[in-house]
Protein backbone atom coordinates (compact mmCIF):
# COMPACT_ATOMS: atom_id res chain seq x y z
CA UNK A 1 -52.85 45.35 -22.46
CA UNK A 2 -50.71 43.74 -20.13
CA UNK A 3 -48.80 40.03 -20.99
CA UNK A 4 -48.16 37.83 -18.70
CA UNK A 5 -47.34 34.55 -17.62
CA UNK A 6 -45.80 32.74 -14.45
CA UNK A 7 -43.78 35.76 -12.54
CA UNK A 8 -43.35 37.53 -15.96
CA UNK A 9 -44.59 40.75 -17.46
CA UNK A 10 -43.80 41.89 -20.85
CA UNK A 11 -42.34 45.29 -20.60
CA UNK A 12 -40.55 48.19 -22.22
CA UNK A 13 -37.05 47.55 -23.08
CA UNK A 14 -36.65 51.34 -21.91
CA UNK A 15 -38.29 50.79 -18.49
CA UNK A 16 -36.38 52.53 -16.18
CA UNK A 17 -37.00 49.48 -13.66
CA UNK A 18 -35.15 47.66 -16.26
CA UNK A 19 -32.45 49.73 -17.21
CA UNK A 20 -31.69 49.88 -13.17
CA UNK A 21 -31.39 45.95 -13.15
CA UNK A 22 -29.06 45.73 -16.21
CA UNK A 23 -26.91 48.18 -15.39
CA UNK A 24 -26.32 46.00 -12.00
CA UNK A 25 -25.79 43.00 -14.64
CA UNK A 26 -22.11 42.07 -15.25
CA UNK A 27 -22.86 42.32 -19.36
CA UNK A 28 -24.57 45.39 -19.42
CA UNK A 29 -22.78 48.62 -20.64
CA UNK A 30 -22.35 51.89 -18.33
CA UNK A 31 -20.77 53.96 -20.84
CA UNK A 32 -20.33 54.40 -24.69
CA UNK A 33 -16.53 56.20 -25.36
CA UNK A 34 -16.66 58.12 -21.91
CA UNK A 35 -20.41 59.28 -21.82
CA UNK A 36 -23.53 57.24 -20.15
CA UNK A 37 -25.91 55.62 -22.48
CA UNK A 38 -29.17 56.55 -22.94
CA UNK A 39 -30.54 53.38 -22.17
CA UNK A 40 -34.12 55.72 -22.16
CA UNK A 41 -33.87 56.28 -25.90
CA UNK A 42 -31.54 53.53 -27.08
CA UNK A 43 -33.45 50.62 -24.68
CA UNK A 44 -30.97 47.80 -23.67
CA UNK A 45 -32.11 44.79 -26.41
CA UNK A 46 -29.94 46.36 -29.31
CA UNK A 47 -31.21 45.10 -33.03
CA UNK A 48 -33.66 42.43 -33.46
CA UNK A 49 -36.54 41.39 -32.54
CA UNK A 50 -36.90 41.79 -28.83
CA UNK A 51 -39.16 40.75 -25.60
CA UNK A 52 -38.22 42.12 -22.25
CA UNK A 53 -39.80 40.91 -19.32
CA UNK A 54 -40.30 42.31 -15.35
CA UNK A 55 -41.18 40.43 -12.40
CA UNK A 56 -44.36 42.20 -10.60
CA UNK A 57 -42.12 42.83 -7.81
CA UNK A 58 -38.84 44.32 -10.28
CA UNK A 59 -36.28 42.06 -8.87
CA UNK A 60 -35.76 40.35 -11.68
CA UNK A 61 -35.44 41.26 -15.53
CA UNK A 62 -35.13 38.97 -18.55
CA UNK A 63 -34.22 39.75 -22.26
CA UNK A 64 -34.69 37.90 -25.68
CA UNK A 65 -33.56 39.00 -28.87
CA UNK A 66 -33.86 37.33 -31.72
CA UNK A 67 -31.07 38.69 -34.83
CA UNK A 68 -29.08 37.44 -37.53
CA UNK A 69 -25.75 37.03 -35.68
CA UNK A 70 -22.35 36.49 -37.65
CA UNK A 71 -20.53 34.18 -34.84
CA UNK A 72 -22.48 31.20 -35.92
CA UNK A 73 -25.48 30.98 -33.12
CA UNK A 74 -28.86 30.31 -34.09
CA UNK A 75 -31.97 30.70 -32.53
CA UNK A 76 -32.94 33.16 -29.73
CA UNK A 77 -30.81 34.47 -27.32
CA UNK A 78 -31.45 35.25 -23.89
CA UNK A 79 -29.10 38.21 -23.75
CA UNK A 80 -29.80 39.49 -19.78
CA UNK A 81 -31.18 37.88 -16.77
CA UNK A 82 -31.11 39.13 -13.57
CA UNK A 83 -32.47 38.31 -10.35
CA UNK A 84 -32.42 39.85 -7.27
CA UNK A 85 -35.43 38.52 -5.60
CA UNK A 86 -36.85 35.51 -3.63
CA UNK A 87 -38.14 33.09 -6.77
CA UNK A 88 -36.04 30.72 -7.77
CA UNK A 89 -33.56 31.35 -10.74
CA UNK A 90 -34.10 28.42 -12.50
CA UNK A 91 -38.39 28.34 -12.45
CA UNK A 92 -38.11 31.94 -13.94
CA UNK A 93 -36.04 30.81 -16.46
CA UNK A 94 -38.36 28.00 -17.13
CA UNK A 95 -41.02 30.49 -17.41
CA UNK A 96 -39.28 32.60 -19.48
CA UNK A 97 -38.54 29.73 -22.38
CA UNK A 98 -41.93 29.42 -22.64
CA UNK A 99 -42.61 33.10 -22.81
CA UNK A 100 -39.69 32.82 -26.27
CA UNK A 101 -41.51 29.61 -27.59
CA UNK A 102 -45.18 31.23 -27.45
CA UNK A 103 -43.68 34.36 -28.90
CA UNK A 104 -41.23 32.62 -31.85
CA UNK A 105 -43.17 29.41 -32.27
CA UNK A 106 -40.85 28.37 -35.18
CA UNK A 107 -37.30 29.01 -33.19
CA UNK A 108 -36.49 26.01 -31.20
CA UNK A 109 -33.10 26.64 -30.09
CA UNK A 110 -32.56 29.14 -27.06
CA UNK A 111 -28.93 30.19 -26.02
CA UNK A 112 -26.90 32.63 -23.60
CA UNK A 113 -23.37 33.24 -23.09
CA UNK A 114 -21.91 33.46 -19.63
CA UNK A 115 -18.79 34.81 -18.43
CA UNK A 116 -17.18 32.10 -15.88
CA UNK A 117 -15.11 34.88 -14.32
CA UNK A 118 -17.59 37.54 -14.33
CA UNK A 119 -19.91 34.66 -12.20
CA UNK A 120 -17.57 33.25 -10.26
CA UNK A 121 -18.38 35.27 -6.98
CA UNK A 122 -21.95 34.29 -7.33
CA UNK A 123 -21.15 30.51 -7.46
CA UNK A 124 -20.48 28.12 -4.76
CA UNK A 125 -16.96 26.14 -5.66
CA UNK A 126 -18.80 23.16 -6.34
CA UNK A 127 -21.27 24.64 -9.08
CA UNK A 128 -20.86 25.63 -12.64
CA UNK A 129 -20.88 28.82 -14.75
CA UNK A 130 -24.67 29.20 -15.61
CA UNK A 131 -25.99 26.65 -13.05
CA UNK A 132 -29.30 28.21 -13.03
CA UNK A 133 -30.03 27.82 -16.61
CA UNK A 134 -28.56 23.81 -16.04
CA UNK A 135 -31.26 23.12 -13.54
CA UNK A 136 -33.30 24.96 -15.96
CA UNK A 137 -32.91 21.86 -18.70
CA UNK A 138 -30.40 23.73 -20.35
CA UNK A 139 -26.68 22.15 -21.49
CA UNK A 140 -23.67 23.63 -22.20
CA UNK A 141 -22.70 23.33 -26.06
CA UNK A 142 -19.33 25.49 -26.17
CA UNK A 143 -17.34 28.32 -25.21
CA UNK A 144 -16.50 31.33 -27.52
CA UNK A 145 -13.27 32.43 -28.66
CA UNK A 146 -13.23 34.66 -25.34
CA UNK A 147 -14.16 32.04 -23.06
CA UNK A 148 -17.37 32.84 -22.50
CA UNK A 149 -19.47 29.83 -21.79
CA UNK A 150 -22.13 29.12 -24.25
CA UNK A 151 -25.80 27.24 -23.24
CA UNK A 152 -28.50 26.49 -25.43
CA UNK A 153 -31.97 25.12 -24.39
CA UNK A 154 -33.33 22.57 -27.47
CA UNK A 155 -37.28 23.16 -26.88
């Protein structure tokens, strides 16, 4: 059975069409002490609950997990998103809070961390880190010890 909704498709976190995309993603790890992960076997999510979702045309990949973290955050955490294709950033991100609400009904808070030097190339001078996810009703709510930029979605 395939789920889907908007541009989405629920998918394998071991898809190779996935692995490909978050390997190309700033956050995503090439190699564990000198050797290549196995992204086949290990899939890219790590522990949790997970949902990891395709576009039909595999330009664009997006990631949930939902853990018990120790650094404070609560709720579920959009932990990849990629897009290489035509659609608009922002409307797949739409799409894919409602794909996290309709699968964790009870968790109303989603967040992501971006790196503001990581995404600097990929923003105009006038826009901010995580600008998608902004015109995607999301807010920025902090920055981590590292100075990663933190946003959070209140659904």
């Amino acid at each position: 059975m395939v789920v889907e909704l908007g541009n989405w498709y629920v998918v394998s976190q071991c898809d190779p069409r996935v692995v490909a995309l978050y390997r190309r993603h700033y956050s995503g790890r090439k190699v564990n002490h000198g050797a290549p992960i196995d992204y086949c076997r290990l899939g890219i999510a790590g522990p949790g609950q997970s949902l990891v979702m395709l576009t039909a045309d595999a330009r664009a990949v997006f990631g949930w997990v939902k853990n018990i973290r120790d650094d404070g955050q609560a709720g579920v955490n959009c932990f990849v998103f990629r897009n290489e294709g035509d659609t608009l950033s922002s409307s797949l991100i739409i799409e894919a809070d409602t794909f996290a609400l309709n699968t964790w009904p009870d968790e109303r808070r989603h967040f992501t961390f971006v790196d503001p030097v990581k995404t600097a190339r990929c923003r105009s001078n006038y826009s901010e880190p995580g600008e998608c996810f902004i015109q995607a009703g999301w807010r920025r709510c902090g920055e981590t010890l590292k100075g990663l930029v933190i946003l959070e979605k209140q659904i």
